[in-house]
PDB file of N, CA and C in Angstrom:
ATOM      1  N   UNK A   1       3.538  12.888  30.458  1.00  0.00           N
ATOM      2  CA  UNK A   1       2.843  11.638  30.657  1.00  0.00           C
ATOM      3  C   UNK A   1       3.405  10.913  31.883  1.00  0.00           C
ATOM      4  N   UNK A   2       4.514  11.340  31.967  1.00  0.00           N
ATOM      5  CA  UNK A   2       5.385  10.267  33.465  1.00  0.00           C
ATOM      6  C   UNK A   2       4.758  11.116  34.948  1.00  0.00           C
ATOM      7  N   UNK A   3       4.524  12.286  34.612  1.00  0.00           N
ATOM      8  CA  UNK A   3       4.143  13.040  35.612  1.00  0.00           C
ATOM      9  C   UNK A   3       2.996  12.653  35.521  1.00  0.00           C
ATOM     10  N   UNK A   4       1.876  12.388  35.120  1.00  0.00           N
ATOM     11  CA  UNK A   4       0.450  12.025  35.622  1.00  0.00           C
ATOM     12  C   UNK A   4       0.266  10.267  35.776  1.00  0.00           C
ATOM     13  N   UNK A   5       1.566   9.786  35.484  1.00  0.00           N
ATOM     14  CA  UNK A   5       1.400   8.536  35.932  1.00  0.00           C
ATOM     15  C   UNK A   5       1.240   7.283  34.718  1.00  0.00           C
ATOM     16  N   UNK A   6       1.216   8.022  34.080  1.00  0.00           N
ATOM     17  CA  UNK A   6       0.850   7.147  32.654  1.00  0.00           C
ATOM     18  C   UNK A   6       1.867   6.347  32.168  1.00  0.00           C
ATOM     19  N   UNK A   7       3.160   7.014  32.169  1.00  0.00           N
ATOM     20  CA  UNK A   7       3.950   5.987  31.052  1.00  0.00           C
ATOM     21  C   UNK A   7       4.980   5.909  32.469  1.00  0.00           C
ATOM     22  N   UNK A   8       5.845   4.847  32.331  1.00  0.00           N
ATOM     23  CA  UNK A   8       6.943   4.905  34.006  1.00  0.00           C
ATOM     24  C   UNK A   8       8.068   4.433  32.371  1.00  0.00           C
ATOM     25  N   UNK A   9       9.130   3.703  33.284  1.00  0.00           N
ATOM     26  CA  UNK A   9      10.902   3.133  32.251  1.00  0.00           C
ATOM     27  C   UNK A   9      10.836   1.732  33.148  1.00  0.00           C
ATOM     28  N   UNK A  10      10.807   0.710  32.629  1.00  0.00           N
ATOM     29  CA  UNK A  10      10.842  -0.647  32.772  1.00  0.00           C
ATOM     30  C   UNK A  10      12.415  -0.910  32.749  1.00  0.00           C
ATOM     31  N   UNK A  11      13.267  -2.082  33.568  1.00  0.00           N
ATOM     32  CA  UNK A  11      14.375  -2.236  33.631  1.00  0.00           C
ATOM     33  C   UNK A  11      15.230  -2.149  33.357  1.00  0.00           C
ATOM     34  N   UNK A  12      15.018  -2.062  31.088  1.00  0.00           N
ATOM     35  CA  UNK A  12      15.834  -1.848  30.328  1.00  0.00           C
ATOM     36  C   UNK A  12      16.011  -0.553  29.982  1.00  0.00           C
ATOM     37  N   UNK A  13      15.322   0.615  30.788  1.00  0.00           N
ATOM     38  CA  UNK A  13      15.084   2.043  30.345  1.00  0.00           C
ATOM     39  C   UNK A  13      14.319   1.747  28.925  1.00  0.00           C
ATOM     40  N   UNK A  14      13.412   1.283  28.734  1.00  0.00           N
ATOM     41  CA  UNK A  14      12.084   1.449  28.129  1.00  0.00           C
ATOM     42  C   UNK A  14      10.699   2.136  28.361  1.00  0.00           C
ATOM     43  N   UNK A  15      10.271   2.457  27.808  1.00  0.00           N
ATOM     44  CA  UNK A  15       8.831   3.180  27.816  1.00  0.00           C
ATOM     45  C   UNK A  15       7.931   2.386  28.527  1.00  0.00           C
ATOM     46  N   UNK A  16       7.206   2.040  29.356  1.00  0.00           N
ATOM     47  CA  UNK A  16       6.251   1.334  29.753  1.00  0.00           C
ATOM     48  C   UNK A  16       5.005   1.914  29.742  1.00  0.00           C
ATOM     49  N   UNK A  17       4.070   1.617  29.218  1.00  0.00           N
ATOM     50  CA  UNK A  17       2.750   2.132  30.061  1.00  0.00           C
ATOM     51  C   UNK A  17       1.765   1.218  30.848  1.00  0.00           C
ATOM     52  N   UNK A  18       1.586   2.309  32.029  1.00  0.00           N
ATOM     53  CA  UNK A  18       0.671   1.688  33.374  1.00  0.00           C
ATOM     54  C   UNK A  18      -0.902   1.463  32.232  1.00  0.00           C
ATOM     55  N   UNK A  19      -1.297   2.390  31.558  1.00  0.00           N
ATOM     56  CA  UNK A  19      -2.507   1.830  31.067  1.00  0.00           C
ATOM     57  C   UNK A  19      -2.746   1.344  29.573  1.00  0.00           C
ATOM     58  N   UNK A  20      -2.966  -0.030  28.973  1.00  0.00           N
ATOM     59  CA  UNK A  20      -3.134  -0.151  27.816  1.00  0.00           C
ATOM     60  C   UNK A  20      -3.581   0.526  26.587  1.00  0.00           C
ATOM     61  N   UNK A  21      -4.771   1.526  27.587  1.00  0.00           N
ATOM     62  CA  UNK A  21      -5.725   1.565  26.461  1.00  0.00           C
ATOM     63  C   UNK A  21      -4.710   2.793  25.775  1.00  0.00           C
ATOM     64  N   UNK A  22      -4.363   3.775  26.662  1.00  0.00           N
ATOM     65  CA  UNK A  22      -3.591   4.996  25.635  1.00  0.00           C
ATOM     66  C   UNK A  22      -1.964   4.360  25.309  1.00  0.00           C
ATOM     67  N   UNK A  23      -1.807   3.052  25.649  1.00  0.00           N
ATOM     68  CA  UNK A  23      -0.531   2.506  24.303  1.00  0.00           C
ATOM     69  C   UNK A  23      -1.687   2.484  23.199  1.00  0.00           C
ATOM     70  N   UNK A  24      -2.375   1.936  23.452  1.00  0.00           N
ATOM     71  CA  UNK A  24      -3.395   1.625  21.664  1.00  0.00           C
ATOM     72  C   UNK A  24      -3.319   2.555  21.335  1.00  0.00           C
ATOM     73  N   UNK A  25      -4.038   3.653  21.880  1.00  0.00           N
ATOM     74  CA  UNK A  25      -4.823   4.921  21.226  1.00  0.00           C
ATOM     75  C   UNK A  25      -3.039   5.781  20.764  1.00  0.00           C
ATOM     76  N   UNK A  26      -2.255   5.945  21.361  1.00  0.00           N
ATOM     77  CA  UNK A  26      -0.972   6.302  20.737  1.00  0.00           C
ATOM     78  C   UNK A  26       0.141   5.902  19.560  1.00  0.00           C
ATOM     79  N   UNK A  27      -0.802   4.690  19.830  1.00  0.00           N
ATOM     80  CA  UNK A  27       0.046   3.564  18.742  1.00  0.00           C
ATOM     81  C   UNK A  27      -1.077   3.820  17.384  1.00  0.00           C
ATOM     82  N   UNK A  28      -2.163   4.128  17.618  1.00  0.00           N
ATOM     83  CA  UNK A  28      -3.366   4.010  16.326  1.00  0.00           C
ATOM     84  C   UNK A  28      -2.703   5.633  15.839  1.00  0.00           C
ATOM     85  N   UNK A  29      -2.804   6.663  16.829  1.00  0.00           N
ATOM     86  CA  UNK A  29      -2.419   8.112  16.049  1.00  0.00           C
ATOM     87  C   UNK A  29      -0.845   8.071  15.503  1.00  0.00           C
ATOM     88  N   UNK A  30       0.118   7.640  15.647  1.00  0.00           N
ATOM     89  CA  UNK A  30       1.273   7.710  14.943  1.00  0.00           C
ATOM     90  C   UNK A  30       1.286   6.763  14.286  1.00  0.00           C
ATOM     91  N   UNK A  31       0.909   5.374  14.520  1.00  0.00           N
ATOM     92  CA  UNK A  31       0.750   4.640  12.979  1.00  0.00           C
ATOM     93  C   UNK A  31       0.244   5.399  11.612  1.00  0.00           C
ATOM     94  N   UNK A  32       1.156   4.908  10.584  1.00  0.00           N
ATOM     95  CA  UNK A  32       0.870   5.128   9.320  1.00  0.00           C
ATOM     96  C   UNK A  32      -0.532   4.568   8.821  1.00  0.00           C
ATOM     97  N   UNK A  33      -1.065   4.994   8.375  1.00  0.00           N
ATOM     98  CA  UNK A  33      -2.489   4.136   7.790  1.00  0.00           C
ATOM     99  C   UNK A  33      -2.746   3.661   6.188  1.00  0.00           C
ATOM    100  N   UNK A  34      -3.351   3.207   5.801  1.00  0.00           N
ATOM    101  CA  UNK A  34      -3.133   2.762   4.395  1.00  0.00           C
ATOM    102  C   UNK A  34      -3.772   4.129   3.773  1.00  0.00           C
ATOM    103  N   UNK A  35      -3.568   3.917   1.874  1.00  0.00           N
ATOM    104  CA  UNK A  35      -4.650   4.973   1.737  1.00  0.00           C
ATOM    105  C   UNK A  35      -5.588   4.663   0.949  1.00  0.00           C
ATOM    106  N   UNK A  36      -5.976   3.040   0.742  1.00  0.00           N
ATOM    107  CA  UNK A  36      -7.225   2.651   0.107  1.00  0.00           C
ATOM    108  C   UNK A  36      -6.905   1.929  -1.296  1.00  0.00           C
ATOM    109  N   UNK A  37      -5.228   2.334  -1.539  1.00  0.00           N
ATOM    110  CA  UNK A  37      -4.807   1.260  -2.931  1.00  0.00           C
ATOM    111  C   UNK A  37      -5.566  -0.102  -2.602  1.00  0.00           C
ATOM    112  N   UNK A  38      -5.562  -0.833  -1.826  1.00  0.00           N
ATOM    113  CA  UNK A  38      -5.660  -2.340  -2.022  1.00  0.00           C
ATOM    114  C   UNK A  38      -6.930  -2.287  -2.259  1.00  0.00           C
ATOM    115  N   UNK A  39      -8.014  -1.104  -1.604  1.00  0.00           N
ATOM    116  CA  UNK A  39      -9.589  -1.900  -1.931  1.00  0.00           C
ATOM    117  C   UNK A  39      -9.882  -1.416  -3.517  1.00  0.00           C
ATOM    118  N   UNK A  40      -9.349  -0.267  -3.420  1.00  0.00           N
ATOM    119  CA  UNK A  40      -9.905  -0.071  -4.966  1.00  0.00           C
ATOM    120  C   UNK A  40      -9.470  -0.888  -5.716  1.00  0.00           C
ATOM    121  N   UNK A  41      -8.152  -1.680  -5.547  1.00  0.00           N
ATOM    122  CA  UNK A  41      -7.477  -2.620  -6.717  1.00  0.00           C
ATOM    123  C   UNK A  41      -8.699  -3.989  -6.401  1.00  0.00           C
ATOM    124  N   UNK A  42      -8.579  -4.132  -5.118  1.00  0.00           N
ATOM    125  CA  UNK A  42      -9.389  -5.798  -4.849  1.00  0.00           C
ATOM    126  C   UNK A  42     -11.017  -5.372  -5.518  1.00  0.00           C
ATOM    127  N   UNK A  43     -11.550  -4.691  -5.961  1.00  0.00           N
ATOM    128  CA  UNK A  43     -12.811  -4.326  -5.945  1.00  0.00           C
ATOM    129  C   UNK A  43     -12.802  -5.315  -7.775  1.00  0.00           C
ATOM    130  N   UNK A  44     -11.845  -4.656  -8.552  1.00  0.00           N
ATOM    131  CA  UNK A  44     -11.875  -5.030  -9.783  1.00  0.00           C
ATOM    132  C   UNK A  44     -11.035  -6.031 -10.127  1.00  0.00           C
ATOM    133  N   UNK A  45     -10.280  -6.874  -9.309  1.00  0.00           N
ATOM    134  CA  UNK A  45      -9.635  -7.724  -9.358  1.00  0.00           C
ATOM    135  C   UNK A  45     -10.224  -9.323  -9.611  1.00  0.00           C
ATOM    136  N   UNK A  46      -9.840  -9.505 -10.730  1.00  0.00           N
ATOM    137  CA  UNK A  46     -10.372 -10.936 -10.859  1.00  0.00           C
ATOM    138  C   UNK A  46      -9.380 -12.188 -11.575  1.00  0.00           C
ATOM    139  N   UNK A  47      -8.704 -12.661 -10.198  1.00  0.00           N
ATOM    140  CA  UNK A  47      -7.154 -13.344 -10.675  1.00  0.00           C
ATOM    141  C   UNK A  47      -7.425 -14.592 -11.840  1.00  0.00           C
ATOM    142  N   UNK A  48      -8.324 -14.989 -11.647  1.00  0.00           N
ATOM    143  CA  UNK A  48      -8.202 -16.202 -13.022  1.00  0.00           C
ATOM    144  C   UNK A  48      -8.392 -15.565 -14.091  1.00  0.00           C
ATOM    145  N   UNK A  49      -8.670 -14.398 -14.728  1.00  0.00           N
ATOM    146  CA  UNK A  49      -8.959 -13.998 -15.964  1.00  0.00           C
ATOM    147  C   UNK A  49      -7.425 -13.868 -16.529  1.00  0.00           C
ATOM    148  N   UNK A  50      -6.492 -13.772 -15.707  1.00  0.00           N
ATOM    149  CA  UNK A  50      -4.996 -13.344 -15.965  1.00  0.00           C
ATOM    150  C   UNK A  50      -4.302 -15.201 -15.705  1.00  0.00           C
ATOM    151  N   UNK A  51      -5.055 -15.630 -16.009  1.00  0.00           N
ATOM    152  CA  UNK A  51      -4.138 -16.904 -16.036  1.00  0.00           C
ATOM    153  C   UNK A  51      -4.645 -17.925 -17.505  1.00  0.00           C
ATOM    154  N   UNK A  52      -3.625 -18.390 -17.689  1.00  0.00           N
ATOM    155  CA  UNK A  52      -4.236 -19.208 -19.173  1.00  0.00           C
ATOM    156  C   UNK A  52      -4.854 -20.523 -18.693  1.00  0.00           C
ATOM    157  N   UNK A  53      -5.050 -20.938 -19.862  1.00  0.00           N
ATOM    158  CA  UNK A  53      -5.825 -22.628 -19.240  1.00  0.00           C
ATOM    159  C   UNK A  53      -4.832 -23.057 -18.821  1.00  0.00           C
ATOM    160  N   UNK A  54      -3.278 -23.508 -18.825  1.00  0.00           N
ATOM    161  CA  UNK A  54      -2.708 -24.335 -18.308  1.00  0.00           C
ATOM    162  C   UNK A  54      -2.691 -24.130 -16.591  1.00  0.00           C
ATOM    163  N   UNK A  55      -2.953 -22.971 -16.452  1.00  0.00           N
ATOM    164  CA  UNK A  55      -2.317 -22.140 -15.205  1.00  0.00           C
ATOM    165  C   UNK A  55      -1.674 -21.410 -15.013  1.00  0.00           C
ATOM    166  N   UNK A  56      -0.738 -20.783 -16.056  1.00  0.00           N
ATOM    167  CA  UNK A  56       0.267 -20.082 -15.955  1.00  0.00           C
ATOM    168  C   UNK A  56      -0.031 -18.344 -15.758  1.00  0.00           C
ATOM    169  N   UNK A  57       0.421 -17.766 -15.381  1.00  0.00           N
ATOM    170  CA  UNK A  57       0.120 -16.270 -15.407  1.00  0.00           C
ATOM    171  C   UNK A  57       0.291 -15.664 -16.878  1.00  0.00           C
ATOM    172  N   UNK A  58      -0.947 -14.986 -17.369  1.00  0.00           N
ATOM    173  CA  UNK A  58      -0.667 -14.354 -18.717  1.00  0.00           C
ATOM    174  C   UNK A  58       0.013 -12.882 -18.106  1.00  0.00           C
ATOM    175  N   UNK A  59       1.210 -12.650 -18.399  1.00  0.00           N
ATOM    176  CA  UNK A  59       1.537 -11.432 -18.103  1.00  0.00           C
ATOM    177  C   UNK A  59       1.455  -9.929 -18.842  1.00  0.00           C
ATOM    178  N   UNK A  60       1.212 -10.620 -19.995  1.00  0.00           N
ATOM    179  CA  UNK A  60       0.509  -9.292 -21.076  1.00  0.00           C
ATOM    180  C   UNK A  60      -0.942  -8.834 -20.384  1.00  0.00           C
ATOM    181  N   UNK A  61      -1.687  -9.732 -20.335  1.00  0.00           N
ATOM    182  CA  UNK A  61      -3.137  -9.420 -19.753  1.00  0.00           C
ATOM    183  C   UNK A  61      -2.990  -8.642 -18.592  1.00  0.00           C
ATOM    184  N   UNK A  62      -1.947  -8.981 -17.238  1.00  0.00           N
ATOM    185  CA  UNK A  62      -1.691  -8.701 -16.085  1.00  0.00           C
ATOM    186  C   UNK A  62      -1.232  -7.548 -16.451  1.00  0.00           C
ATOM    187  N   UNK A  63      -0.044  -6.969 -17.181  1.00  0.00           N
ATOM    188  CA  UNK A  63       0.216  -5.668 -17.203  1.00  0.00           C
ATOM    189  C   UNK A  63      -1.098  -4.996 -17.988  1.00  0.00           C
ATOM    190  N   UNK A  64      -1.277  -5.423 -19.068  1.00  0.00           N
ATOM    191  CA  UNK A  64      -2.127  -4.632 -19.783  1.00  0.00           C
ATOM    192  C   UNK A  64      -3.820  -3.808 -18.305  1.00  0.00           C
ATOM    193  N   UNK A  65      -4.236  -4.641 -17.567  1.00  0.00           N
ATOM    194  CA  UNK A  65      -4.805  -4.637 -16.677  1.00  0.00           C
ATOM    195  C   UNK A  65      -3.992  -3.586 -15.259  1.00  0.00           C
ATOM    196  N   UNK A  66      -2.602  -3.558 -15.431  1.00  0.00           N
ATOM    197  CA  UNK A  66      -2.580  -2.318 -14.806  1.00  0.00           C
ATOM    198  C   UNK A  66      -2.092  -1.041 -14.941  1.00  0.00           C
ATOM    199  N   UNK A  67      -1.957  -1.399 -16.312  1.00  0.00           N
ATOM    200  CA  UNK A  67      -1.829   0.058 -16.916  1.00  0.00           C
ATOM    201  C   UNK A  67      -2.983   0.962 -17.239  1.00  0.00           C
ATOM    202  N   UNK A  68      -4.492   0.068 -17.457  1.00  0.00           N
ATOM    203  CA  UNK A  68      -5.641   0.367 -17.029  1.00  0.00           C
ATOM    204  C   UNK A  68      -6.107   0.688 -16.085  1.00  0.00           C
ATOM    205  N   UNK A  69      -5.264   0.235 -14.683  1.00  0.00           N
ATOM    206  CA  UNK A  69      -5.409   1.206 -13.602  1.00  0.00           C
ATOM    207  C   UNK A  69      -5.013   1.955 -13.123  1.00  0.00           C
ATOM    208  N   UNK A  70      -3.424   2.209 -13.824  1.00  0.00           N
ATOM    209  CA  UNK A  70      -2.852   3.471 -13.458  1.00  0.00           C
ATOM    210  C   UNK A  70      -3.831   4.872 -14.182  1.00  0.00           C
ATOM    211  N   UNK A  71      -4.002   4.529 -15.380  1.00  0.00           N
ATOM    212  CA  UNK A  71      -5.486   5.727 -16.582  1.00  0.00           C
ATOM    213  C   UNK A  71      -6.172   5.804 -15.504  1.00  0.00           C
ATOM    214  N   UNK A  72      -6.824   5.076 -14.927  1.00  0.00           N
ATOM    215  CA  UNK A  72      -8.001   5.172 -13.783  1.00  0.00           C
ATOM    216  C   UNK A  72      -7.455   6.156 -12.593  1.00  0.00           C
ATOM    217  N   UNK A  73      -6.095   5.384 -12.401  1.00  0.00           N
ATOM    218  CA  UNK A  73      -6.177   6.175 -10.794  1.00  0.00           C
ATOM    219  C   UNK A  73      -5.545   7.434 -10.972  1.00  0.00           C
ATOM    220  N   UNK A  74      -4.894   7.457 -11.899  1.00  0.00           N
ATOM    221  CA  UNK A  74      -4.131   9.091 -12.629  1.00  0.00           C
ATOM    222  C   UNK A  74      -2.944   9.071 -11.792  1.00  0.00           C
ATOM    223  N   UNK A  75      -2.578   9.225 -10.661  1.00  0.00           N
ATOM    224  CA  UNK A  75      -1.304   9.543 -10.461  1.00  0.00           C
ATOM    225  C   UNK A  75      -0.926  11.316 -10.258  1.00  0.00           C
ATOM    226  N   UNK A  76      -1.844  11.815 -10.383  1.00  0.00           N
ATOM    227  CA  UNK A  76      -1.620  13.288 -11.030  1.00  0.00           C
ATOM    228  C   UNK A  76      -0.626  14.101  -9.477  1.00  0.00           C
ATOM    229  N   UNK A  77      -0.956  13.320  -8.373  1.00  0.00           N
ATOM    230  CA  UNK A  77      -0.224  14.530  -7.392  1.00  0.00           C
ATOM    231  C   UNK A  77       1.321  13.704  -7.027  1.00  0.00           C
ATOM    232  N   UNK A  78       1.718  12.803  -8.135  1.00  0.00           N
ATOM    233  CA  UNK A  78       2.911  12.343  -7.977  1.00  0.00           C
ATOM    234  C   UNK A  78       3.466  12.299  -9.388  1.00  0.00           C
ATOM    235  N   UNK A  79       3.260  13.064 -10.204  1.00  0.00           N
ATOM    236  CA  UNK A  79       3.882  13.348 -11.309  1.00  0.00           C
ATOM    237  C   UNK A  79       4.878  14.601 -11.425  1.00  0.00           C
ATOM    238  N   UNK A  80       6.074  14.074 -11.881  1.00  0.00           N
ATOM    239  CA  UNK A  80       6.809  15.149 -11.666  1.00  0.00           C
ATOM    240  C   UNK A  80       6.827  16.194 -12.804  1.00  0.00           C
ATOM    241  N   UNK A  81       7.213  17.473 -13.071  1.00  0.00           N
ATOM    242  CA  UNK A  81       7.264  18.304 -14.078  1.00  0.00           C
ATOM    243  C   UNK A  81       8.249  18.848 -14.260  1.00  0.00           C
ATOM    244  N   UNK A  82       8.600  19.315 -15.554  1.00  0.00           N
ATOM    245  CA  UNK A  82       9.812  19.602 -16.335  1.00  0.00           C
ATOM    246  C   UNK A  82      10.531  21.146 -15.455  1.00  0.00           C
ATOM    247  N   UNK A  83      10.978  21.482 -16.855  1.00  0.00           N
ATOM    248  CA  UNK A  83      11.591  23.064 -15.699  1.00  0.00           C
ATOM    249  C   UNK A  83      10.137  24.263 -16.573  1.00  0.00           C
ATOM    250  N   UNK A  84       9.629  23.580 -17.462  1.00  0.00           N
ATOM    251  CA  UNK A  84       8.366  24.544 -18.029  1.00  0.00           C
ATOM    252  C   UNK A  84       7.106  24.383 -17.355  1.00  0.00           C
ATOM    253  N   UNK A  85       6.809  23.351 -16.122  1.00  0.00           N
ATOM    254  CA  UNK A  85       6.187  23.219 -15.922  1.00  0.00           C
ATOM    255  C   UNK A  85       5.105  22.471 -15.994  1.00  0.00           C
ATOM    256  N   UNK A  86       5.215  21.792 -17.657  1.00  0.00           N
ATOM    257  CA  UNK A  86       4.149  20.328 -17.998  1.00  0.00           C
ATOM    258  C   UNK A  86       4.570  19.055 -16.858  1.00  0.00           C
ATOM    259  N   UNK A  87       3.947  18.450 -17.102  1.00  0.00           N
ATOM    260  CA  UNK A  87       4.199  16.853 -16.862  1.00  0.00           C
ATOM    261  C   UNK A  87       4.596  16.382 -17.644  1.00  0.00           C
ATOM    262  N   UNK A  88       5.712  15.119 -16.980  1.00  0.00           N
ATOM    263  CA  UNK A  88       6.543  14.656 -17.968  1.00  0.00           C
ATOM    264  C   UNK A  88       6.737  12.865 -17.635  1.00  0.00           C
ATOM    265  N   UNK A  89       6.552  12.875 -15.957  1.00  0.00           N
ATOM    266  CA  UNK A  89       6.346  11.278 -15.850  1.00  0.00           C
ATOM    267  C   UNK A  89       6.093  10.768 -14.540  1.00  0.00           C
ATOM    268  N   UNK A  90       5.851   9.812 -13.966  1.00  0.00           N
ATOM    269  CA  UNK A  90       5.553   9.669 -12.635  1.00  0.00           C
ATOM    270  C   UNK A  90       6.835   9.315 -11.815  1.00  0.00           C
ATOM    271  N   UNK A  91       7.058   9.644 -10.733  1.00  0.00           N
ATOM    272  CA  UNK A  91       8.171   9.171  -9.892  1.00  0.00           C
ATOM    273  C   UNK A  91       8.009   7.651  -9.486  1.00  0.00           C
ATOM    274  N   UNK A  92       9.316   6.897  -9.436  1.00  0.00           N
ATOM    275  CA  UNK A  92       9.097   5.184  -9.650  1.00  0.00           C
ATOM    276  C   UNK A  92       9.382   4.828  -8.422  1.00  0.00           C
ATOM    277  N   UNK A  93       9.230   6.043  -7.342  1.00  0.00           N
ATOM    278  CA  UNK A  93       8.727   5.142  -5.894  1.00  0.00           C
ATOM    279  C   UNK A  93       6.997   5.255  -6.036  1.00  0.00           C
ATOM    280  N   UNK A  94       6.538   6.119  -6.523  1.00  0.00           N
ATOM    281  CA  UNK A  94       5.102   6.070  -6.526  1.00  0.00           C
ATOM    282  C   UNK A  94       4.526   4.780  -7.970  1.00  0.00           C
ATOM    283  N   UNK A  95       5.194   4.847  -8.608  1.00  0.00           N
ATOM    284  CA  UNK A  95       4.939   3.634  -9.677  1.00  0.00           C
ATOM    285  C   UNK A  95       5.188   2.233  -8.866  1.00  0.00           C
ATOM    286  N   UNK A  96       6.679   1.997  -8.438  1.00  0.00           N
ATOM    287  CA  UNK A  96       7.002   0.476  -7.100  1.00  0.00           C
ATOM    288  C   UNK A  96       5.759   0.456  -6.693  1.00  0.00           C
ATOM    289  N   UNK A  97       5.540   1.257  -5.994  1.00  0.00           N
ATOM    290  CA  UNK A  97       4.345   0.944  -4.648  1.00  0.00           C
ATOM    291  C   UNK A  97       3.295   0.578  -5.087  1.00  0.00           C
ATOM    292  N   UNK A  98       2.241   1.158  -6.203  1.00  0.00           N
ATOM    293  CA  UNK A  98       1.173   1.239  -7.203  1.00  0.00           C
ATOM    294  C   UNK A  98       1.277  -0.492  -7.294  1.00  0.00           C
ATOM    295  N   UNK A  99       2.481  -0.622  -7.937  1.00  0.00           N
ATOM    296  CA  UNK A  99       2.589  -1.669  -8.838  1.00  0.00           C
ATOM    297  C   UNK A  99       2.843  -3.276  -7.991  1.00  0.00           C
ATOM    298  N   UNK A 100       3.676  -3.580  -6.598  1.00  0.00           N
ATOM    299  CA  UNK A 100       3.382  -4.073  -5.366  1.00  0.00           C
ATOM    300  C   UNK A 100       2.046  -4.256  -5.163  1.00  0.00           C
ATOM    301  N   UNK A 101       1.709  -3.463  -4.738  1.00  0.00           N
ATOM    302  CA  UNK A 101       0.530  -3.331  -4.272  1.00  0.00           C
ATOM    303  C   UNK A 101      -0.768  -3.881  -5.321  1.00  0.00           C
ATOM    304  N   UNK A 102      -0.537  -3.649  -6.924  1.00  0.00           N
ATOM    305  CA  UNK A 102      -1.600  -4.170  -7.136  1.00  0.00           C
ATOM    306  C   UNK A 102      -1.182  -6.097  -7.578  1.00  0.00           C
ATOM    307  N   UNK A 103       0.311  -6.609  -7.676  1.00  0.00           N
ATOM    308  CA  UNK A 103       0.612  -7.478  -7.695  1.00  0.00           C
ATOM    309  C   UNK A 103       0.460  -8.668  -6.285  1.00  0.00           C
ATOM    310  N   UNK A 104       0.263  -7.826  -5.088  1.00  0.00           N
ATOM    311  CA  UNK A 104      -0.073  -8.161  -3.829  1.00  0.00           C
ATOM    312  C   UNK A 104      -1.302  -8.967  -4.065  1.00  0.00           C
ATOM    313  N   UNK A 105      -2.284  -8.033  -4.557  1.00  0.00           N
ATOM    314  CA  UNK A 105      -3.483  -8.064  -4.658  1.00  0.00           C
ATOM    315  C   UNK A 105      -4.015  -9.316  -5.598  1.00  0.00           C
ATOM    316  N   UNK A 106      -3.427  -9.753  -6.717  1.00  0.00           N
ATOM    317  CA  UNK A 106      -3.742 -10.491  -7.640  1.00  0.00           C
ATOM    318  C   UNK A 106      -3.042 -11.311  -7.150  1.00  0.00           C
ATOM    319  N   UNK A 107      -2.038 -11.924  -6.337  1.00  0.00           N
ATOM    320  CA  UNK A 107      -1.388 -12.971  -5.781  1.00  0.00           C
ATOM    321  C   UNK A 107      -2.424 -13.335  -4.637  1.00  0.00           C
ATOM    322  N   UNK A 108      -3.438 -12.354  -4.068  1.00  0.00           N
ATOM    323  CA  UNK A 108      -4.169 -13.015  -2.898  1.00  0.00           C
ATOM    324  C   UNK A 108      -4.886 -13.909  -3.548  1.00  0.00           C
ATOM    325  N   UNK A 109      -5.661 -12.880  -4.802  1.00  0.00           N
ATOM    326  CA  UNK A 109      -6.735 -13.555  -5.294  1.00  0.00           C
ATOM    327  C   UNK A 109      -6.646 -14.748  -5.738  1.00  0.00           C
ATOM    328  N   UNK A 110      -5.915 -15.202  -6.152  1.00  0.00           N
ATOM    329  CA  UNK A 110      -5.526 -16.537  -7.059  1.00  0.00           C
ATOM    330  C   UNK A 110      -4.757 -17.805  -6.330  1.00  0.00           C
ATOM    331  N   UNK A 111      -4.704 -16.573  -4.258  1.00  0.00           N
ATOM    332  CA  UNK A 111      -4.235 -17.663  -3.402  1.00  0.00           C
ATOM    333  C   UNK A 111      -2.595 -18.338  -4.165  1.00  0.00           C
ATOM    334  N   UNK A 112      -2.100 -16.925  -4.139  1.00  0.00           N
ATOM    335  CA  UNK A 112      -0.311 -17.447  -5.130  1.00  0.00           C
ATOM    336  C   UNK A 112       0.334 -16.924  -3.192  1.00  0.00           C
ATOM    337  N   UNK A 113       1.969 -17.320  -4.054  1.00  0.00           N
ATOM    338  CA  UNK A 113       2.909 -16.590  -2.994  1.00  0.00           C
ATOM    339  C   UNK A 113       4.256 -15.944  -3.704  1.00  0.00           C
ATOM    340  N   UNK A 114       4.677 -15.302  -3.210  1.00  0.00           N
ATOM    341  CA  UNK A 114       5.588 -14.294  -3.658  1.00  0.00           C
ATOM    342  C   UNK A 114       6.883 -14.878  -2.741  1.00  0.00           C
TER     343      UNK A 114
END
């Protein structure tokens, strides 16, 4: 890329590039991308049903509601298996993230902050 002119080293020995558009287009292909948790969660998300009359968060309802979406979304290519081979439980970086993510989601809706 330095040979056709594209990227040069700016003062601090940094990367520079002479043209914007392929920083974007380089920056869009090695960025990570989402993989659609938030719309499927925001699709069925409806934050006041999880709050009582006073206001408070019902948190039985709130879990109960995503343990209904873990049944839904299955989990199946992040479940780990025994030494026989069944399934036996999900790995709890893939549960964190699930579970973030759908708490993200019900904090937009209801306009909360974390």
């Amino acid at each position: 890329m330095h040979t056709n002119g594209l990227i040069t080293w700016d003062k601090n020995y940094l990367i520079e590039f002479w043209v914007p558009l392929y920083q974007k287009k380089l920056f869009y292909t090695f960025y990570s991308y989402t993989n659609g948790e938030s719309s499927r969660i925001s699709i069925t998300m409806i934050g006041y049903h999880y709050l009582t009359e006073s206001g408070r968060i019902d948190f039985d309802k709130l879990i109960d509601k995503y343990k209904n979406h873990i049944r839904e979304r299955s989990f199946r290519a992040y479940r780990e298996k025994d030494e026989n081979g069944k399934f036996k439980s999900i790995r709890e970086a893939a549960t964190m993230y699930s579970f973030e993510t759908f708490i993200s989601i019900f904090l937009q809706d209801i306009e909360g902050k974390s």
